[in-house]
PDB file of N, CA and C in Angstrom:
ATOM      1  N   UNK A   1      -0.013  -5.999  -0.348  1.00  0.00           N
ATOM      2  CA  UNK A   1      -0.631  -7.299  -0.239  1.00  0.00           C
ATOM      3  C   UNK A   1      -0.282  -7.884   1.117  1.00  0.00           C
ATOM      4  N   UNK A   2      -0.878  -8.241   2.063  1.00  0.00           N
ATOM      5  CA  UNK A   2      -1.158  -8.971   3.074  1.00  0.00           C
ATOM      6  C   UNK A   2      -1.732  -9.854   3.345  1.00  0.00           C
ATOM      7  N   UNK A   3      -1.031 -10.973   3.496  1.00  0.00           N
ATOM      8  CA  UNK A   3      -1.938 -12.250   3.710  1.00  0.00           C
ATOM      9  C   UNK A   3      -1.620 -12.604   5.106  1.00  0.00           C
ATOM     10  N   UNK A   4      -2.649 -13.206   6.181  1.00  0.00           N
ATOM     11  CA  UNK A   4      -2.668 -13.495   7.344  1.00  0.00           C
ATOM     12  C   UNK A   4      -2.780 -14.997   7.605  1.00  0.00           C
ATOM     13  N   UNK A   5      -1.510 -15.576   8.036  1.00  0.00           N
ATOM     14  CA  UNK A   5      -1.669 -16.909   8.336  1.00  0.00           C
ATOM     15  C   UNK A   5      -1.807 -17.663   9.470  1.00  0.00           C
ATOM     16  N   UNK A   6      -1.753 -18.246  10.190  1.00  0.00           N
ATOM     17  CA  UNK A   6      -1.907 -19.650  10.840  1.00  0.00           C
ATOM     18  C   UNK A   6      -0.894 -20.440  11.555  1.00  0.00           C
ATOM     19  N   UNK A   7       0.133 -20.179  12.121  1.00  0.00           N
ATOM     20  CA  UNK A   7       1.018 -21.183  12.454  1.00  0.00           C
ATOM     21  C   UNK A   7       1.462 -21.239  14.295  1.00  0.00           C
ATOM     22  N   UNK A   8       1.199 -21.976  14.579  1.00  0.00           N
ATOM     23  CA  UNK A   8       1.411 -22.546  16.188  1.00  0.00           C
ATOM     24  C   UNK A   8       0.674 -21.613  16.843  1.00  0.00           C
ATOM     25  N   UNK A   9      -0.461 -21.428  16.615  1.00  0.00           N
ATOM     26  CA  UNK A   9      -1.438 -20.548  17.533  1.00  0.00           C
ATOM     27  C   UNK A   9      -1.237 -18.700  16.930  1.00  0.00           C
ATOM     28  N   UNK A  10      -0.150 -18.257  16.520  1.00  0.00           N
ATOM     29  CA  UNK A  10       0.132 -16.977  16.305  1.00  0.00           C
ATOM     30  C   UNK A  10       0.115 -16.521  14.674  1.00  0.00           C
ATOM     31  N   UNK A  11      -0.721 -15.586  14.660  1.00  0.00           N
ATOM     32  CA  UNK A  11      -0.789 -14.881  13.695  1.00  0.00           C
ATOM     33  C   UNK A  11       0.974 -14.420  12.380  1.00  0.00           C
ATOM     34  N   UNK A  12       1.049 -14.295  11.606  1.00  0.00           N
ATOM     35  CA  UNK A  12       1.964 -14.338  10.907  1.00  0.00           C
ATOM     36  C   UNK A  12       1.550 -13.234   9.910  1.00  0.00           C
ATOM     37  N   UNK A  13       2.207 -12.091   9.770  1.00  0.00           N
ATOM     38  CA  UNK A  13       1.648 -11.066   8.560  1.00  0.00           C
ATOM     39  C   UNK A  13       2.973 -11.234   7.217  1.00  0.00           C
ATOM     40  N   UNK A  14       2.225 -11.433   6.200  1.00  0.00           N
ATOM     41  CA  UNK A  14       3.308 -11.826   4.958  1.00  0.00           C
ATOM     42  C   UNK A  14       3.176 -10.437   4.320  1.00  0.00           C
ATOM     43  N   UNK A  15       4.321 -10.106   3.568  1.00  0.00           N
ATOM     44  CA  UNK A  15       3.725  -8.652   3.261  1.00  0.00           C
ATOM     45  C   UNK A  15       5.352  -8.471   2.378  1.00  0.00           C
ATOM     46  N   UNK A  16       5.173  -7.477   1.548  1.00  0.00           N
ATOM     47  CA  UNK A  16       6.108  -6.877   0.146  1.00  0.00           C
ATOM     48  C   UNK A  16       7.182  -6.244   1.346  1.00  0.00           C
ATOM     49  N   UNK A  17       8.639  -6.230   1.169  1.00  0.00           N
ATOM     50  CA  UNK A  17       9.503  -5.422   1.453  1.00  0.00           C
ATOM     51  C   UNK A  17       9.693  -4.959   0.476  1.00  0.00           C
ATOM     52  N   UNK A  18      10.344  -3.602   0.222  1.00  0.00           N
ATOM     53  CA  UNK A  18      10.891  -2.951  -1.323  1.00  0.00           C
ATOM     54  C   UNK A  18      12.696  -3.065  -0.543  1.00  0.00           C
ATOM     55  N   UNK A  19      13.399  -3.807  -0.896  1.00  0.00           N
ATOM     56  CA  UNK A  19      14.840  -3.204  -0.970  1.00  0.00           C
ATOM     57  C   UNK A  19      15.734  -2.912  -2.208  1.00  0.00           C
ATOM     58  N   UNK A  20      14.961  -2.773  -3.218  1.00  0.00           N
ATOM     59  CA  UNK A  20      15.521  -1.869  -4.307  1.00  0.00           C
ATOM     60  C   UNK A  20      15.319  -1.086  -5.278  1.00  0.00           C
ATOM     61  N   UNK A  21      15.322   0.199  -5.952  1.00  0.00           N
ATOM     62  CA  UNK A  21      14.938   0.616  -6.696  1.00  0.00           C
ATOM     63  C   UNK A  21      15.876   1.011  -7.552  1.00  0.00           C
ATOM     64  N   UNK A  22      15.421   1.069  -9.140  1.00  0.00           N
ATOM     65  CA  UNK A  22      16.397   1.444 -10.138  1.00  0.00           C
ATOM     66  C   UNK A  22      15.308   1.565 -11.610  1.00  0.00           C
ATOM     67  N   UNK A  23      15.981   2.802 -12.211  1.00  0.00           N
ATOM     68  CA  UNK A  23      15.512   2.721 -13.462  1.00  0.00           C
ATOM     69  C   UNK A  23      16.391   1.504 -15.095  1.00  0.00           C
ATOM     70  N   UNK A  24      17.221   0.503 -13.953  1.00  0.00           N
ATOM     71  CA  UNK A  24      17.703  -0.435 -14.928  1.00  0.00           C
ATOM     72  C   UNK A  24      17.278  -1.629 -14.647  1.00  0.00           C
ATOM     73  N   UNK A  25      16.397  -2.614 -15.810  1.00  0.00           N
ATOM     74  CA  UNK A  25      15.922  -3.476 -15.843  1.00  0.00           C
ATOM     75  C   UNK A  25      16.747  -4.656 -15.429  1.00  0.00           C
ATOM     76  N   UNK A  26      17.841  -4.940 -16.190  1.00  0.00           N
ATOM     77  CA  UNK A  26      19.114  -5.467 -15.752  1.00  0.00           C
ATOM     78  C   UNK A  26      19.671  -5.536 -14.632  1.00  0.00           C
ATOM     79  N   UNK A  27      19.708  -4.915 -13.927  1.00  0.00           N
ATOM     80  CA  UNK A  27      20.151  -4.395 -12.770  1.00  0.00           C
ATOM     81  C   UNK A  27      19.522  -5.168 -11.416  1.00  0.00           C
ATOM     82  N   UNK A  28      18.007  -5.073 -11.737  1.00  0.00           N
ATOM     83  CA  UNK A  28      16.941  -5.254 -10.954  1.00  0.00           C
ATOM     84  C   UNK A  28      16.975  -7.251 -11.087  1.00  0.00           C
ATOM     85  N   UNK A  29      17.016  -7.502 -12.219  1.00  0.00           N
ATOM     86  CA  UNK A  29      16.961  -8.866 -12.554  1.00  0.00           C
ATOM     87  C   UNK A  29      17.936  -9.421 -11.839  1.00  0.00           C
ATOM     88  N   UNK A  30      19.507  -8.887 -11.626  1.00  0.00           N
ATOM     89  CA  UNK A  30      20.734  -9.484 -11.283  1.00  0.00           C
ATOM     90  C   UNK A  30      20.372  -9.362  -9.575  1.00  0.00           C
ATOM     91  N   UNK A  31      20.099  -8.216  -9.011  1.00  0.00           N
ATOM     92  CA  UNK A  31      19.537  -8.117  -7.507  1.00  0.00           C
ATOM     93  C   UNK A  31      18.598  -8.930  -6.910  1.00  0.00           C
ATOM     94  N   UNK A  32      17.675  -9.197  -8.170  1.00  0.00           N
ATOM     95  CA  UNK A  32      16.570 -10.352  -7.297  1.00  0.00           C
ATOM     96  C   UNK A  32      17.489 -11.782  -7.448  1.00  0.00           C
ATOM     97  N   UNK A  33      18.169 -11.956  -8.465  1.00  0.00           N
ATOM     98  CA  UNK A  33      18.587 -13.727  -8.221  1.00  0.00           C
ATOM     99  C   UNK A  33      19.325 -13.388  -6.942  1.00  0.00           C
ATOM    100  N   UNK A  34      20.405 -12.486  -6.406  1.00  0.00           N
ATOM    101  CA  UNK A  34      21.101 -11.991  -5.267  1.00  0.00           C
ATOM    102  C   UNK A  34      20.184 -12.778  -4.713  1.00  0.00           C
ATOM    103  N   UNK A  35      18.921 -12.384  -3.984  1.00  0.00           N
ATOM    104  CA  UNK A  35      18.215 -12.592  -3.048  1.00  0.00           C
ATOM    105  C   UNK A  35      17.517 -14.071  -3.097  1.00  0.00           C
ATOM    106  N   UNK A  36      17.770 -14.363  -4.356  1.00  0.00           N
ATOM    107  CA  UNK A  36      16.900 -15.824  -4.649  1.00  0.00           C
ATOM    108  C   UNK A  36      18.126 -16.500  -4.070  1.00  0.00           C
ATOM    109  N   UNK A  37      19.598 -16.174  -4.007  1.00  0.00           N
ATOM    110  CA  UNK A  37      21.000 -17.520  -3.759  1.00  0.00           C
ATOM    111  C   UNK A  37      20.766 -17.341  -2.170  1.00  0.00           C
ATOM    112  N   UNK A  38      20.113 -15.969  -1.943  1.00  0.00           N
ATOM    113  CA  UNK A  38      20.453 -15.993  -0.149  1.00  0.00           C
ATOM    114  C   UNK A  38      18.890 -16.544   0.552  1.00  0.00           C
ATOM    115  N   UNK A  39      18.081 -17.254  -0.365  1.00  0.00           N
ATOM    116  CA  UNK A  39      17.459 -18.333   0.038  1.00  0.00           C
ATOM    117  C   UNK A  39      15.489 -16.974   0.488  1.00  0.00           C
ATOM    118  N   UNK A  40      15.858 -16.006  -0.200  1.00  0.00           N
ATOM    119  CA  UNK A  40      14.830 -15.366  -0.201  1.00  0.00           C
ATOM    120  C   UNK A  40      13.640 -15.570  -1.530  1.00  0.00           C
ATOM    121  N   UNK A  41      12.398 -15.296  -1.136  1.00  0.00           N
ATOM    122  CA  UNK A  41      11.248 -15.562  -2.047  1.00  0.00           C
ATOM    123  C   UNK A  41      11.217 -13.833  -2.451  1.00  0.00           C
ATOM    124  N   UNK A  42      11.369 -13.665  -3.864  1.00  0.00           N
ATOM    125  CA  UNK A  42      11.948 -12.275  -4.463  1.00  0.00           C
ATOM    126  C   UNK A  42      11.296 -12.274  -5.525  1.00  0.00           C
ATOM    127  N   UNK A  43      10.881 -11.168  -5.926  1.00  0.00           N
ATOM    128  CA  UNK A  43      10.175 -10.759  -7.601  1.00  0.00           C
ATOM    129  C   UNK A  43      10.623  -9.560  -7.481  1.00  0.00           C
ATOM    130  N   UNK A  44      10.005  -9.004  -9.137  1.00  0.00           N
ATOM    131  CA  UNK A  44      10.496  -7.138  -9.921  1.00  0.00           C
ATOM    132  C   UNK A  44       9.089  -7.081  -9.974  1.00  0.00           C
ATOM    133  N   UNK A  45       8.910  -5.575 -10.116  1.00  0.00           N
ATOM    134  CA  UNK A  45       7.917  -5.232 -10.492  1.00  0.00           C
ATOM    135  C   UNK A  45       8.271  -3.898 -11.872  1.00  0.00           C
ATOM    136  N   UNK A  46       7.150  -3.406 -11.874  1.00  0.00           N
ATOM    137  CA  UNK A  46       7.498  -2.218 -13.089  1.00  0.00           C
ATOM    138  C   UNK A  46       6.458  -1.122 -12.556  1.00  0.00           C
ATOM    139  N   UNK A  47       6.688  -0.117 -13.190  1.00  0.00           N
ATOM    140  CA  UNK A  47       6.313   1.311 -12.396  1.00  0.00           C
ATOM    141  C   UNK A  47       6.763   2.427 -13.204  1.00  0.00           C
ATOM    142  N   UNK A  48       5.681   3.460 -13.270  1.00  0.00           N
ATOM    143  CA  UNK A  48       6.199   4.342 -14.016  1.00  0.00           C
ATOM    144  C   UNK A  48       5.477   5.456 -13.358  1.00  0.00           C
ATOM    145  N   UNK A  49       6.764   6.227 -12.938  1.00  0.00           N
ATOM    146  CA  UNK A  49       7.251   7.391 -12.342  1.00  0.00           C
ATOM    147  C   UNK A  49       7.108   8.236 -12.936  1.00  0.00           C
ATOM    148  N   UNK A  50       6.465   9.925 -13.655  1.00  0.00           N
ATOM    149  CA  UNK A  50       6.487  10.701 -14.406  1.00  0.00           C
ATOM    150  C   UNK A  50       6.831  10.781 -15.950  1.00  0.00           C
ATOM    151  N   UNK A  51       6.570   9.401 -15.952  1.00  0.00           N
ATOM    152  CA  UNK A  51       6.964   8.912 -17.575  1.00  0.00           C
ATOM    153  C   UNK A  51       8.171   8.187 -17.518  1.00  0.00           C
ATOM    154  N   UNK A  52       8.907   7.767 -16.685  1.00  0.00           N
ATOM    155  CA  UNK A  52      10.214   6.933 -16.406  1.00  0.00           C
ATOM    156  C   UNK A  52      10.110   5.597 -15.655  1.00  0.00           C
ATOM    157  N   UNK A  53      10.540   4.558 -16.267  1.00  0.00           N
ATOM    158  CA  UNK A  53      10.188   3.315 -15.524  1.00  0.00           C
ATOM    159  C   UNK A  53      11.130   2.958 -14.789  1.00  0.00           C
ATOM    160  N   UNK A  54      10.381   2.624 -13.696  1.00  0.00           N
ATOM    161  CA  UNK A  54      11.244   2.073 -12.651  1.00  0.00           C
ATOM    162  C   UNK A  54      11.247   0.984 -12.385  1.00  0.00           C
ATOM    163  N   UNK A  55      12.049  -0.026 -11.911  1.00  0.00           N
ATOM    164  CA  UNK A  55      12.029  -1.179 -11.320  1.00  0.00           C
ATOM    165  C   UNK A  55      12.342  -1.576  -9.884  1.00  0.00           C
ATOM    166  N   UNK A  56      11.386  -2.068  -9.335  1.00  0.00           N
ATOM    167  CA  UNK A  56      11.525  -2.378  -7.903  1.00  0.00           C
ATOM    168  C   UNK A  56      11.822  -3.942  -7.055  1.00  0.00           C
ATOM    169  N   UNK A  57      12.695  -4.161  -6.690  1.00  0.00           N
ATOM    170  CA  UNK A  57      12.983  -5.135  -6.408  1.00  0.00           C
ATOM    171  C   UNK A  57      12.158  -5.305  -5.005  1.00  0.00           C
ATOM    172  N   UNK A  58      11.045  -6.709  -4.565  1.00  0.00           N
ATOM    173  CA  UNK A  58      10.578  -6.905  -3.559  1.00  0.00           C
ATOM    174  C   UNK A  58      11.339  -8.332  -2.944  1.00  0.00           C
ATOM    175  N   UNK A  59      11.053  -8.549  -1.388  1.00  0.00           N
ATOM    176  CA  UNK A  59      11.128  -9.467  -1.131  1.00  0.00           C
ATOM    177  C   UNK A  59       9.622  -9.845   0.072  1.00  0.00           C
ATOM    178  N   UNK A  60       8.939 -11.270  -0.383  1.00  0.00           N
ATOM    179  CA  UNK A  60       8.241 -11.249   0.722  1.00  0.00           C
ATOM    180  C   UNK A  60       8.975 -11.551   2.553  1.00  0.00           C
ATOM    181  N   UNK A  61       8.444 -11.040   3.375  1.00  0.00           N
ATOM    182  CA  UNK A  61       9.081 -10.858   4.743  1.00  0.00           C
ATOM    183  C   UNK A  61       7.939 -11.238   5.623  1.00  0.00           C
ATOM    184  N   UNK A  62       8.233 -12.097   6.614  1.00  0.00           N
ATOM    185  CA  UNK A  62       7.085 -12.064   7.862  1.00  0.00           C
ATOM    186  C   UNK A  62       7.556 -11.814   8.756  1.00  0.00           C
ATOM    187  N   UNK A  63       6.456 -10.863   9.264  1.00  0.00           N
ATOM    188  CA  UNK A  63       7.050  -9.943  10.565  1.00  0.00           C
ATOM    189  C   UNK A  63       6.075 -10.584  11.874  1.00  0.00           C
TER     190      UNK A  63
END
């Protein structure tokens, strides 16, 4: 997902970082608040890998 914004004349690309992966739900939940105290905009997602679910921790990032 990429959204293209607007700010002081220059382009801004918003876009998914992945910095975590794990097949523990728990795990994934405790890593994103991590990122929510260090003042980051963070969600999980779900995913399934060869029949095994994974959980991915994102953070949005502008580069």
């Amino acid at each position: 997902m990429r959204i293209r914004t607007k700010r002081r004349g220059k382009n801004a690309v918003i876009g998914k970082k992945i910095v975590y992966i794990t097949p523990y739900r728990n795990a994934a939940i405790e890593t994103m608040k991590e990122y929510h105290r260090k003042g980051y905009e963070a969600g999980v997602e779900r995913e399934v890998e060869n029949g095994q679910n994974l959980y991915i921790v994102f953070i949005y990032s502008r580069d």
